[in-house]
N, C-alpha and C. Protein backbone atom coordinates (compact mmCIF):
# COMPACT_ATOMS: atom_id res chain seq x y z
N UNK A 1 79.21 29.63 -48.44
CA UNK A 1 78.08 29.09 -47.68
C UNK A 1 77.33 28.10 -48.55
N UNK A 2 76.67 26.99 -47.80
CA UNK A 2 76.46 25.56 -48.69
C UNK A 2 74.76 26.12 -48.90
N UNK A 3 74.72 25.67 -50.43
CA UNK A 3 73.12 26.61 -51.12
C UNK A 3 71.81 25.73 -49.71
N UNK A 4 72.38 24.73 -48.95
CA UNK A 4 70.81 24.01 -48.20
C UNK A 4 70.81 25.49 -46.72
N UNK A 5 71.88 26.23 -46.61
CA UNK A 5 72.30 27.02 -45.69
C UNK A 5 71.12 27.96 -46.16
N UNK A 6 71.06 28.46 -47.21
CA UNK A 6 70.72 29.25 -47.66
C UNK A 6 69.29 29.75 -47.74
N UNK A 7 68.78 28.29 -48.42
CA UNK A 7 67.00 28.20 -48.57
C UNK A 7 66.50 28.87 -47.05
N UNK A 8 66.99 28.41 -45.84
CA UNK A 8 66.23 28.60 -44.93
C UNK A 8 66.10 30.36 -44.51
N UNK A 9 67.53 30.74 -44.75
CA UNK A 9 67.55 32.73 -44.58
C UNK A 9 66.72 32.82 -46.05
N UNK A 10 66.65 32.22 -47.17
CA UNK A 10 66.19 33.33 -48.40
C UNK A 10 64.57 33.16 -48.05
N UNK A 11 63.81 32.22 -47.33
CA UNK A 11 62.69 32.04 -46.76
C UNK A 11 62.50 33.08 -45.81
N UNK A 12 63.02 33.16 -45.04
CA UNK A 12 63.00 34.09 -43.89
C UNK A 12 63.03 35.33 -44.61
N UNK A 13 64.00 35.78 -45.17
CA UNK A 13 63.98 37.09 -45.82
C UNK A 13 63.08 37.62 -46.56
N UNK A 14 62.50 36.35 -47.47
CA UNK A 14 61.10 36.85 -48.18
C UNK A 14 59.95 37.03 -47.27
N UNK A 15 59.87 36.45 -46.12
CA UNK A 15 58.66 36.76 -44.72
C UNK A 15 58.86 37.83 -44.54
N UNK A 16 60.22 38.17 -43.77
CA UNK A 16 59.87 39.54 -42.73
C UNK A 16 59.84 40.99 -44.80
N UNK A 17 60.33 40.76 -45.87
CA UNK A 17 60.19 41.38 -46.64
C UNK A 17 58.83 41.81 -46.72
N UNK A 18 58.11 40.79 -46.96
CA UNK A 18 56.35 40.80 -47.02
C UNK A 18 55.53 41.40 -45.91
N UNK A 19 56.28 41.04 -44.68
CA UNK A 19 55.51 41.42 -43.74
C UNK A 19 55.89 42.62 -43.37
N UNK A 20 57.03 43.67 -43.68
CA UNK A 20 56.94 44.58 -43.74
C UNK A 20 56.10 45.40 -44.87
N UNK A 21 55.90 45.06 -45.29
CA UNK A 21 54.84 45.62 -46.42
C UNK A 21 53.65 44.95 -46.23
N UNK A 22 53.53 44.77 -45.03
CA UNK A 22 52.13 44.61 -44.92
C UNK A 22 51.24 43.12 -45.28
N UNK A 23 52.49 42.33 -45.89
CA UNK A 23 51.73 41.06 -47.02
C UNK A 23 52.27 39.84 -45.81
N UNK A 24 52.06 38.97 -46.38
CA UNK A 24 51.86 37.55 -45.54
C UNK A 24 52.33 36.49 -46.83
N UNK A 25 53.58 35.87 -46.85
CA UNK A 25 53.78 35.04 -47.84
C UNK A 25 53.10 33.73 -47.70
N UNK A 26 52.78 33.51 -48.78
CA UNK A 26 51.97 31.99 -49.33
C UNK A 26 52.99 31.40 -50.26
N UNK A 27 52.34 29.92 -50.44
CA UNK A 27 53.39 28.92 -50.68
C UNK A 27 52.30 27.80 -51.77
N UNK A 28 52.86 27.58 -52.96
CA UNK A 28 51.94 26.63 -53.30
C UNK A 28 52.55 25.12 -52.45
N UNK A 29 51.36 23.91 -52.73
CA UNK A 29 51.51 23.07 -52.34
C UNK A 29 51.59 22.21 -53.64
N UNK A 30 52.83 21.45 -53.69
CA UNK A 30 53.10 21.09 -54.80
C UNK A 30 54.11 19.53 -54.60
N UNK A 31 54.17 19.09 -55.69
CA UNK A 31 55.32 17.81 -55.79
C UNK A 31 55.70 17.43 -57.46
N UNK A 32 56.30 16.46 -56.82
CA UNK A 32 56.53 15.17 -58.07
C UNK A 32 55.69 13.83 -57.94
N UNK A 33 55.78 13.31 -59.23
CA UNK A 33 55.16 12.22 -59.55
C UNK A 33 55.46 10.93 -59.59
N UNK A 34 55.88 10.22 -59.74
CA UNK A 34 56.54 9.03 -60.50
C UNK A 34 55.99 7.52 -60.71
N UNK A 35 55.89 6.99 -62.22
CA UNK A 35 55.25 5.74 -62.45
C UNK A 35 53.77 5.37 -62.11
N UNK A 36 52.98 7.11 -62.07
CA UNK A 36 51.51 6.66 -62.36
C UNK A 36 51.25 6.01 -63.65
N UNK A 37 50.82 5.06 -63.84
CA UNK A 37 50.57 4.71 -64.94
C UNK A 37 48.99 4.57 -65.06
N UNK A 38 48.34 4.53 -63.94
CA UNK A 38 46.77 4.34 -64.08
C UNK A 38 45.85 5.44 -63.18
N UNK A 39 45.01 5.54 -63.68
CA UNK A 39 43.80 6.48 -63.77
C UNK A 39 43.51 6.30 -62.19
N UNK A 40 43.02 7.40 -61.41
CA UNK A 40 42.33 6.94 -60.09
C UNK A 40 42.98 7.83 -59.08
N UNK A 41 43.90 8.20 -59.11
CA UNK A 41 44.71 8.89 -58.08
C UNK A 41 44.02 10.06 -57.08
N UNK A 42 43.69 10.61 -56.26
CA UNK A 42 43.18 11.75 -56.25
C UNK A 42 44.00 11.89 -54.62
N UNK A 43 44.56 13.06 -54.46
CA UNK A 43 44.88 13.56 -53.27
C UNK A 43 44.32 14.59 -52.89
N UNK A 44 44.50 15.02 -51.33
CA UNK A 44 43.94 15.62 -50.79
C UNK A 44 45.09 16.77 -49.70
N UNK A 45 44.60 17.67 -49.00
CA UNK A 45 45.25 18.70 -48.37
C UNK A 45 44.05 19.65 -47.82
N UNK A 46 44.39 18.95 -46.65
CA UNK A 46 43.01 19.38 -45.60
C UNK A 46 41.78 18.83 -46.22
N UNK A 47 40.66 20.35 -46.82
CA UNK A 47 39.56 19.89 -47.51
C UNK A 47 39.46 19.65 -48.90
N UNK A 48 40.92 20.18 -49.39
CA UNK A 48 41.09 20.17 -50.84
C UNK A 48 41.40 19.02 -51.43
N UNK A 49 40.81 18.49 -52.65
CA UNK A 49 40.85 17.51 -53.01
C UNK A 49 41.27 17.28 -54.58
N UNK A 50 42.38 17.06 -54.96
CA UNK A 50 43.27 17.21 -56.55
C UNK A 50 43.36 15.91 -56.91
N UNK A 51 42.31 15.49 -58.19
CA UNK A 51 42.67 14.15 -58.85
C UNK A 51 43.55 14.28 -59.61
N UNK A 52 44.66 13.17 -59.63
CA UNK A 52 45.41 12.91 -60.89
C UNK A 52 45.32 12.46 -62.09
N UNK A 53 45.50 12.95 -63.57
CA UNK A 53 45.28 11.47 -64.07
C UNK A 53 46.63 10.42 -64.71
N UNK A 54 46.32 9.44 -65.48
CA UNK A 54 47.74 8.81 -65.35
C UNK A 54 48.66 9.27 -66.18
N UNK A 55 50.14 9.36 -65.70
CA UNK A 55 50.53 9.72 -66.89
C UNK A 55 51.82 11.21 -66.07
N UNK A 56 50.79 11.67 -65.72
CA UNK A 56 51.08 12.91 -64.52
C UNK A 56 52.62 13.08 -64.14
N UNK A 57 53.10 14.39 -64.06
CA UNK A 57 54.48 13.38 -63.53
C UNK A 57 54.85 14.72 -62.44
N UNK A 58 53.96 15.87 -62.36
CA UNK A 58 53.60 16.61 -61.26
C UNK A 58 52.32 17.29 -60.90
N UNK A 59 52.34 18.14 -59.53
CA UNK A 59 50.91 18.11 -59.36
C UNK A 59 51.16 19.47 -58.26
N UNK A 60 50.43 20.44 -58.43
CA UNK A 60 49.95 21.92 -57.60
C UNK A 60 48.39 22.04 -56.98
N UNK A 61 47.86 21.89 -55.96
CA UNK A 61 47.05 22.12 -55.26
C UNK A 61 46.59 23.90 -56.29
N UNK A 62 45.27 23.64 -56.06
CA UNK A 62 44.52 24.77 -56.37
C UNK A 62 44.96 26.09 -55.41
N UNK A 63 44.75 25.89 -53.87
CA UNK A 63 44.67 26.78 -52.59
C UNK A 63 46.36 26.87 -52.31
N UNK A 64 47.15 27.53 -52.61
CA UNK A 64 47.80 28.81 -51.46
C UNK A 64 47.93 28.26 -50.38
N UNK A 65 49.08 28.36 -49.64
CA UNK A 65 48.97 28.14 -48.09
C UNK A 65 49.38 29.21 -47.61
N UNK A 66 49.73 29.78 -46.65
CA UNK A 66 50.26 31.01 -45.69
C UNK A 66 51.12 30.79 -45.54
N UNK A 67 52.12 31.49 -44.84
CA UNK A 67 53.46 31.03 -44.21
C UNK A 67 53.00 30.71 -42.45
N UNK A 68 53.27 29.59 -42.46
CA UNK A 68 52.91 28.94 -40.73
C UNK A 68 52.27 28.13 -41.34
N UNK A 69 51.63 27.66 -41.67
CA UNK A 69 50.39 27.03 -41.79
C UNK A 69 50.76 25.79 -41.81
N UNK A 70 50.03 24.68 -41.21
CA UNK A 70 50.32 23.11 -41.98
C UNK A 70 49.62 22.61 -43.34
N UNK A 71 50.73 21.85 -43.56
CA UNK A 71 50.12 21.16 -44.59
C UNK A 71 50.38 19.37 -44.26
N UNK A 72 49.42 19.05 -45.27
CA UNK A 72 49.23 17.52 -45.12
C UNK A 72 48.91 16.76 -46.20
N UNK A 73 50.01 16.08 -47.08
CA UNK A 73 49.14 15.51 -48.32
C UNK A 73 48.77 14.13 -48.16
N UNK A 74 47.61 13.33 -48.03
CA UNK A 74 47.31 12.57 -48.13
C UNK A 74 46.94 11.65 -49.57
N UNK A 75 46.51 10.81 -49.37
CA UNK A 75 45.70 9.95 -50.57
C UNK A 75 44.32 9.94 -50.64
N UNK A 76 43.25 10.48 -50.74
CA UNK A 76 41.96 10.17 -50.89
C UNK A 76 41.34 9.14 -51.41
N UNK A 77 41.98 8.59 -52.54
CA UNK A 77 41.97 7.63 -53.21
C UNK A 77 43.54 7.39 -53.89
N UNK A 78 43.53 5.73 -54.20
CA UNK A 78 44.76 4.96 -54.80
C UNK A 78 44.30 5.10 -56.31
N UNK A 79 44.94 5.23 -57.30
CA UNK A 79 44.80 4.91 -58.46
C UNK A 79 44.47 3.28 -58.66
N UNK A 80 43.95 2.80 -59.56
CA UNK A 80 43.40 1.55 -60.19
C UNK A 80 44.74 0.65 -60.33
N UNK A 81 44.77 -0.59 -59.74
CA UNK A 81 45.57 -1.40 -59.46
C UNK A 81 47.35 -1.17 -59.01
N UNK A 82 47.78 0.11 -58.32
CA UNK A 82 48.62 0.67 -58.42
C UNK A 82 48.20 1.08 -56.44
N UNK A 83 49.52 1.13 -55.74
CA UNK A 83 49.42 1.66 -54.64
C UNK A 83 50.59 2.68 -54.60
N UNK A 84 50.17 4.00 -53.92
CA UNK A 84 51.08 5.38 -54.27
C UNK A 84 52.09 5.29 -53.13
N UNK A 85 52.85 6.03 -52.27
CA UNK A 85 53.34 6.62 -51.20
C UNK A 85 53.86 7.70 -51.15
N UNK A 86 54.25 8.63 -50.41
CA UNK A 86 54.64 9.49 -50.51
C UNK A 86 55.67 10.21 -49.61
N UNK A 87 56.82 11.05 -50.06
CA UNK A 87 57.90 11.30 -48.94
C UNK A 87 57.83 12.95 -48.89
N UNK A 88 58.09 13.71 -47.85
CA UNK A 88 58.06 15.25 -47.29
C UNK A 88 56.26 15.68 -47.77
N UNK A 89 55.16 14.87 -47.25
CA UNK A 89 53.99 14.93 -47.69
C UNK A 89 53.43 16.06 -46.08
N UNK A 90 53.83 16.60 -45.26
CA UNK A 90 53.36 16.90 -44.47
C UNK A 90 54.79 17.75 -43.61
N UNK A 91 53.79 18.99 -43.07
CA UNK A 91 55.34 20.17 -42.51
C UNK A 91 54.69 21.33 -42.35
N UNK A 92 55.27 22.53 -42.41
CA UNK A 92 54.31 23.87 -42.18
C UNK A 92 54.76 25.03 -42.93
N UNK A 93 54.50 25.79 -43.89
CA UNK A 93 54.73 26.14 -44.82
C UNK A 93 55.56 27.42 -43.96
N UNK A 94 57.11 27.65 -45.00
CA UNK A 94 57.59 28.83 -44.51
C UNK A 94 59.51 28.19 -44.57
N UNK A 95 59.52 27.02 -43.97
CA UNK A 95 60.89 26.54 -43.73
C UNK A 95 61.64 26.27 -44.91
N UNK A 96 60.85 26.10 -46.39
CA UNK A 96 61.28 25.70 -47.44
C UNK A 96 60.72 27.18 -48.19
N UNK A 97 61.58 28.22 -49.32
CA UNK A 97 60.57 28.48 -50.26
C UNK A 97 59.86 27.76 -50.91
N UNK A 98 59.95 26.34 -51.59
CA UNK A 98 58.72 25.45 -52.21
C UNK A 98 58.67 24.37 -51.23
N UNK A 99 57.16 24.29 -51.46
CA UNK A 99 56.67 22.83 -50.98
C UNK A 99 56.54 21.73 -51.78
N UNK A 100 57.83 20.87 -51.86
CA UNK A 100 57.50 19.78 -52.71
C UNK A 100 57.72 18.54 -52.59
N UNK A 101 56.58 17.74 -52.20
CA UNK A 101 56.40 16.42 -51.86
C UNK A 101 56.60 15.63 -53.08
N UNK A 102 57.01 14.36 -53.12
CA UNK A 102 57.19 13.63 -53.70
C UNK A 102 56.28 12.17 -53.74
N UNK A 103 55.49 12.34 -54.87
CA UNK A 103 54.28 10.43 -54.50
C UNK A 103 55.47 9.74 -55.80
N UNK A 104 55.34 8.39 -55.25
CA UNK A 104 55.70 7.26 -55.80
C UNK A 104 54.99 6.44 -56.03
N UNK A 105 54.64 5.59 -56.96
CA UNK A 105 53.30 4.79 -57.68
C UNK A 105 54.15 3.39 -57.82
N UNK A 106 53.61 2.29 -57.31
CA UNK A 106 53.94 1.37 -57.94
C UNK A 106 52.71 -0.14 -58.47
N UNK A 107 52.84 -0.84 -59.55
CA UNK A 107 51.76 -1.65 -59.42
C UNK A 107 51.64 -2.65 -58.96
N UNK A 108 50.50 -3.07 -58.24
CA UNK A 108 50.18 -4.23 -57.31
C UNK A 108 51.01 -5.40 -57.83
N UNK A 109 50.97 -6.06 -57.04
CA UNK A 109 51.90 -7.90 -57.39
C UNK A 109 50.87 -8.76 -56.85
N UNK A 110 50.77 -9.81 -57.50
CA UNK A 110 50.67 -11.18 -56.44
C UNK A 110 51.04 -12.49 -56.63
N UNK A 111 50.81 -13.54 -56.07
CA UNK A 111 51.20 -14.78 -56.40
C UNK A 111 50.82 -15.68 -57.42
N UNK A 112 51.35 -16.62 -58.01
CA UNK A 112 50.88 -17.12 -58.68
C UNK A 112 51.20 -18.59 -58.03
N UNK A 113 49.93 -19.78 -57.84
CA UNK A 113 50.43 -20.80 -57.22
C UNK A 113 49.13 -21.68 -58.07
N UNK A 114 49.18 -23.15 -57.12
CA UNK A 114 48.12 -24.47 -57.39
C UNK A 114 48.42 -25.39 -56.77
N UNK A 115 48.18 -26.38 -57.25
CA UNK A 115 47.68 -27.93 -57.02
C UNK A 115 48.92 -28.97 -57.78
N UNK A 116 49.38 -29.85 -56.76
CA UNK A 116 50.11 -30.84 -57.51
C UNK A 116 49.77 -31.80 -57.47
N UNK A 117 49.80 -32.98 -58.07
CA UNK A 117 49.26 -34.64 -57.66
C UNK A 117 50.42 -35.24 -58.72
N UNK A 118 50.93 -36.36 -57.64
CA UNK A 118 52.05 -37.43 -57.63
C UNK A 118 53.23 -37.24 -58.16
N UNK A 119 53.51 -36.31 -57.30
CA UNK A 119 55.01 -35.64 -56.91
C UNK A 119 55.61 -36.69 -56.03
N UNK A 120 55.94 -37.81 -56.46
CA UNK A 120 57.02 -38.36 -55.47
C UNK A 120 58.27 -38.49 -55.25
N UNK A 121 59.04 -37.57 -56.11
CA UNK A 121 60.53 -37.92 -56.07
C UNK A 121 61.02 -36.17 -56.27
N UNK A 122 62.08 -35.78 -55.94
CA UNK A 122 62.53 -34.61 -56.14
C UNK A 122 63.01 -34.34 -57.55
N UNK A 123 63.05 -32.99 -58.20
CA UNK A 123 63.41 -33.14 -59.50
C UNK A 123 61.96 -31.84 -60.04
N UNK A 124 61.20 -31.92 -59.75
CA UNK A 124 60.36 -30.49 -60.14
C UNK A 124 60.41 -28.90 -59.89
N UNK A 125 60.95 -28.68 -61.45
CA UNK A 125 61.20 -26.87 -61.62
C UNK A 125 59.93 -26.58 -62.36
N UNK A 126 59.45 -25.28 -62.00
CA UNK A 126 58.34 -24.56 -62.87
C UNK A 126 58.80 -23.23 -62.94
N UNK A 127 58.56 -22.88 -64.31
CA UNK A 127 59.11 -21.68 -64.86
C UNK A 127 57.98 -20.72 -65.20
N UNK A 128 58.08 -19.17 -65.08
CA UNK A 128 57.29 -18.57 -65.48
C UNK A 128 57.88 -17.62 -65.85
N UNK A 129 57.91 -16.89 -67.17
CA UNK A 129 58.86 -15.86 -67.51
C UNK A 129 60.50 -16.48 -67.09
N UNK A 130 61.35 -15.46 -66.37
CA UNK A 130 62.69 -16.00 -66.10
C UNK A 130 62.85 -16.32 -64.65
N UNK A 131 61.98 -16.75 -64.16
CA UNK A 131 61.62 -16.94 -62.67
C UNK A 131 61.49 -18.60 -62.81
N UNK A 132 62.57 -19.32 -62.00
CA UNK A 132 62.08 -20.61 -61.62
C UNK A 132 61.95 -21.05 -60.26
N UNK A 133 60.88 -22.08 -60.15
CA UNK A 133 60.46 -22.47 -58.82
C UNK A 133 60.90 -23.90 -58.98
N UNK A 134 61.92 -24.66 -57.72
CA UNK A 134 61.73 -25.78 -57.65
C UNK A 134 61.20 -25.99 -56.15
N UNK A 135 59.81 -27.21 -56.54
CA UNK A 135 59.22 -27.64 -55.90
C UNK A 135 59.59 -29.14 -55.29
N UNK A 136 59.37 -29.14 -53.53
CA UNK A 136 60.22 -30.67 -53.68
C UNK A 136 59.11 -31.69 -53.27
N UNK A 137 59.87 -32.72 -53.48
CA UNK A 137 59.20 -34.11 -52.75
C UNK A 137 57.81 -33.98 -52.49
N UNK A 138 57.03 -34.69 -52.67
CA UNK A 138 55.70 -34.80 -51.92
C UNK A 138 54.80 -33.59 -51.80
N UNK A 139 55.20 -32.61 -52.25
CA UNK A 139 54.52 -31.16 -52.20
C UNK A 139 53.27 -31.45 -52.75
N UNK A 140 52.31 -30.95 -52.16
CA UNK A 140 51.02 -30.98 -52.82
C UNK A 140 50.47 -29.34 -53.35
N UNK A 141 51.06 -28.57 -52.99
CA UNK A 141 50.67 -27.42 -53.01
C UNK A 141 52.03 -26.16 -53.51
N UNK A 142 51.82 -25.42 -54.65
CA UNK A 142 52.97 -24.55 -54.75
C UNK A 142 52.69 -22.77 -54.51
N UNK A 143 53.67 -22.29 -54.82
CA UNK A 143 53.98 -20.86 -55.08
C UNK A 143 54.99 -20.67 -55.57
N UNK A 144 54.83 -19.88 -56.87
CA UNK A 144 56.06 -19.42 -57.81
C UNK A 144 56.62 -18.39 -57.03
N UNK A 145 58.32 -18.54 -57.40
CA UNK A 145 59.08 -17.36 -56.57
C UNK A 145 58.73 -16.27 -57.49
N UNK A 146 58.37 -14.88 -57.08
CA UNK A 146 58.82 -13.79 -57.76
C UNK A 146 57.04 -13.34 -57.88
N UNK A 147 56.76 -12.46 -57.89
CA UNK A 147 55.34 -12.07 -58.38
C UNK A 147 54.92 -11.31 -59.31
N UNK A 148 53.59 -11.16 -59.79
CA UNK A 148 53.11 -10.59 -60.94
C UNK A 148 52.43 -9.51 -61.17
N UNK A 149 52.64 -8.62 -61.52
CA UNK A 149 52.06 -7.41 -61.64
C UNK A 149 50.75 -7.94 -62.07
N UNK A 150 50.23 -6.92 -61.46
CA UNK A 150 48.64 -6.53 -62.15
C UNK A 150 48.24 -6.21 -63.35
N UNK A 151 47.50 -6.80 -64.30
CA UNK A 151 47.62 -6.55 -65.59
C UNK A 151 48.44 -7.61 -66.81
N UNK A 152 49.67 -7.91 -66.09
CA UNK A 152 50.42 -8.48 -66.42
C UNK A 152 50.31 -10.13 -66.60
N UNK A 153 51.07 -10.71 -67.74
CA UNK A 153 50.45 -11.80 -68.21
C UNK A 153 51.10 -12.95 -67.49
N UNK A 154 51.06 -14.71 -66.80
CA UNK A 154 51.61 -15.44 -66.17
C UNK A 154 51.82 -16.56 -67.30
N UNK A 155 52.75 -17.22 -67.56
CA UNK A 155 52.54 -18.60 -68.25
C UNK A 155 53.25 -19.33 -67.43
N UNK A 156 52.68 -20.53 -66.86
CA UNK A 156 53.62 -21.55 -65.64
C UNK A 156 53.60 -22.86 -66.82
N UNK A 157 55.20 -23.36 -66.88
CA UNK A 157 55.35 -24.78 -67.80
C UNK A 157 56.36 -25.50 -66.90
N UNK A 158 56.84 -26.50 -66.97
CA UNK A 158 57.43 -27.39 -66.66
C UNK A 158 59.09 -27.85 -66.80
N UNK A 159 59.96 -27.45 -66.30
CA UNK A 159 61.27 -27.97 -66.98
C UNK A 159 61.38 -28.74 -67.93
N UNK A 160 61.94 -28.35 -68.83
CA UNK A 160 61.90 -29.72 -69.62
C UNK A 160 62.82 -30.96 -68.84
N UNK A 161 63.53 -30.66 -67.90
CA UNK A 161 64.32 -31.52 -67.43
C UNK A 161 63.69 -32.37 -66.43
N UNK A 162 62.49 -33.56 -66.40
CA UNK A 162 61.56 -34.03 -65.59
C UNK A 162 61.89 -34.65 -64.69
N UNK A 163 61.43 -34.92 -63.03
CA UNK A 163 61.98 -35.97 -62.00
C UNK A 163 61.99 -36.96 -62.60
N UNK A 164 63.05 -37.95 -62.40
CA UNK A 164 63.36 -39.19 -62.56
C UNK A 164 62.20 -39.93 -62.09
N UNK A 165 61.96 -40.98 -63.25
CA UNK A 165 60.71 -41.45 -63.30
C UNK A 165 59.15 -40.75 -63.54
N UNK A 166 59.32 -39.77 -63.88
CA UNK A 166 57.38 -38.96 -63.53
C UNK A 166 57.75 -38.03 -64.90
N UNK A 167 56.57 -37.71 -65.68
CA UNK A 167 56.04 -37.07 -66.54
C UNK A 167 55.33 -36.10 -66.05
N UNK A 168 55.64 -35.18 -65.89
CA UNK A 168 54.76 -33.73 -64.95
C UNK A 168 54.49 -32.74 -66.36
N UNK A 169 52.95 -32.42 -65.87
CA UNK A 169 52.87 -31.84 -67.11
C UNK A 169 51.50 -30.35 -66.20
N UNK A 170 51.45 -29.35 -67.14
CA UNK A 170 50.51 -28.25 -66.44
C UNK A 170 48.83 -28.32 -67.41
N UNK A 171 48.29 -28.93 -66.03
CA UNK A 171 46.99 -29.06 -66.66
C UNK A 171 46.13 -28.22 -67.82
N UNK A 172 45.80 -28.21 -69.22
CA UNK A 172 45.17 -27.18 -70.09
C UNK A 172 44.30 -26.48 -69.34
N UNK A 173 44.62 -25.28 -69.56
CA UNK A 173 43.59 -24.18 -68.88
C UNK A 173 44.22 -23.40 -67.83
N UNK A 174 45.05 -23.91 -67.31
CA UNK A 174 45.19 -23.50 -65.66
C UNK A 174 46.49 -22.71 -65.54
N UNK A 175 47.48 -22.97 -66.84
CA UNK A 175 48.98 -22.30 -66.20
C UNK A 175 49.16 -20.79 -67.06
N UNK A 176 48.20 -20.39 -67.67
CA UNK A 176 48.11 -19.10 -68.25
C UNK A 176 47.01 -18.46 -68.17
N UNK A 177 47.73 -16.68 -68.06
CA UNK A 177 46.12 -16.09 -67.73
C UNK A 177 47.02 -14.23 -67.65
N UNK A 178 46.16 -13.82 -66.98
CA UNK A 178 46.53 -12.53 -67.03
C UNK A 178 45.70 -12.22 -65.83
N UNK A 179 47.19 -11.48 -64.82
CA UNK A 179 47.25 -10.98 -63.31
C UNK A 179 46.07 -10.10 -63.34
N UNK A 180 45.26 -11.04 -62.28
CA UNK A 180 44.12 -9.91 -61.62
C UNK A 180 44.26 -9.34 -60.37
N UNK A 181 43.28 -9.17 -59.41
CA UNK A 181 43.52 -8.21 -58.01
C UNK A 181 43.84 -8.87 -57.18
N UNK A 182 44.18 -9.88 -57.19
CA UNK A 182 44.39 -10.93 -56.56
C UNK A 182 45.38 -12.22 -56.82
N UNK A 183 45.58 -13.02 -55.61
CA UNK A 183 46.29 -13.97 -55.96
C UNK A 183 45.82 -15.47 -56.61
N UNK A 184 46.72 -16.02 -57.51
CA UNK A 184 46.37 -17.06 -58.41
C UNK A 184 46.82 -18.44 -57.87
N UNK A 185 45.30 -19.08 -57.59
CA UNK A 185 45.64 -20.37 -57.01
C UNK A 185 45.16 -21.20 -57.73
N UNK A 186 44.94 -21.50 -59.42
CA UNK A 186 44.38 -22.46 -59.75
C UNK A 186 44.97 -23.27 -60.89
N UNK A 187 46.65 -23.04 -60.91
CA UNK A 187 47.01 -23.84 -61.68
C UNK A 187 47.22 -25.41 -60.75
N UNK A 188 47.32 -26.10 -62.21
CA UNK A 188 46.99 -27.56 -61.59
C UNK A 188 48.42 -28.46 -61.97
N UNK A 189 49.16 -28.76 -61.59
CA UNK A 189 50.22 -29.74 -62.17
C UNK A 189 50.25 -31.28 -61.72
N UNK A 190 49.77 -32.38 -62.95
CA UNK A 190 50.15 -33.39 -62.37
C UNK A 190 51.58 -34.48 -62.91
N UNK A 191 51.63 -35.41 -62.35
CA UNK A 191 52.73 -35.77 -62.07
C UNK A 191 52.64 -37.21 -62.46
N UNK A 192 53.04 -38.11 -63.93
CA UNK A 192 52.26 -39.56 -63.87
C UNK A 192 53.73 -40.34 -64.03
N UNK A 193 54.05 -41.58 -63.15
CA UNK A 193 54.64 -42.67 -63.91
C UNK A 193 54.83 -42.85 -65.42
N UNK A 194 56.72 -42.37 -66.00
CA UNK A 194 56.95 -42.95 -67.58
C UNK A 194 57.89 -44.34 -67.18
């Protein structure tokens, strides 16, 4: 007999065991973790409320459930630049001997883009890390393929391989920085007659 056959009679068997003796089986409410890396997490189950901190890589509710009972794990809060999810977060205690949900953490992304002036001919790549963007013709406006974690540092430069005819270069100030909560629209690239 295949052991998933099994969980569901060795559940059952520990109920009516208990409940012949009078008892009522309980179940913690419990999971796994994965790739918290930041502070903030806090879930919830019904009124109960269990912060994480980072690092975590499982997690047990304080309260017991009954056998019948529902459960429900939510998010109360997201950890700090990181959005969680979670899979078998909700069910009714009794069908499984453990209850164990699984959250998944991953950290925010966003874009990194700007401003071009006198882009007239095709021939413009911008690189950031191992990510290249070619931008064409007449574009006044970009977005790098690929996005940036939160936290995480951006440097946007220029092919060295330049459109025929134009000197494109990334304005000082504007093509490095370090990923905030948001998306990055203020690099500047212009584009001059050599």
């Amino acid at each position: 007999m295949k052991l998933s056959c099994l969980r569901p009679l060795a559940a059952l068997l520990l109920t009516l065991g208990l409940a012949a003796c009078g008892g009522k089986a309980s179940y913690d409410v419990s999971g796994s973790i994965s790739n918290l890396n930041n502070n903030g997490l806090i879930l919830a189950n019904g009124g109960e409320e269990l912060p994480i901190p980072a690092g975590q890589t499982s997690f047990t509710f304080k309260k017991r459930i009954d056998y019948g009972t529902d459960y429900n794990i939510t998010f109360k809060q997201q950890p700090a630049h990181m959005t969680c999810g979670i899979n078998g977060g909700s069910g009714s205690a009794g069908h499984y001997i453990n209850i164990s949900a699984a959250v998944f953490c991953s950290q925010n992304t966003y874009s990194v883009g700007g401003t071009i002036s006198g882009l007239t001919v095709e021939g413009l790549v911008l690189i950031n890390g191992s990510t290249t963007t070619t931008v064409a013709k007449d574009a006044t406006s970009f977005t790098l393929n690929g996005p940036v974690a939160d936290g995480a540092t951006y440097n946007v430069t220029v092919s060295p391989t330049q459109p025929k005819g134009l000197l494109c270069v990334v304005q000082p100030g504007t093509g490095v920085g370090t990923m905030g909560e948001a998306n990055v629209t203020t690099v500047k690239i212009a584009c001059n007659p050599v």
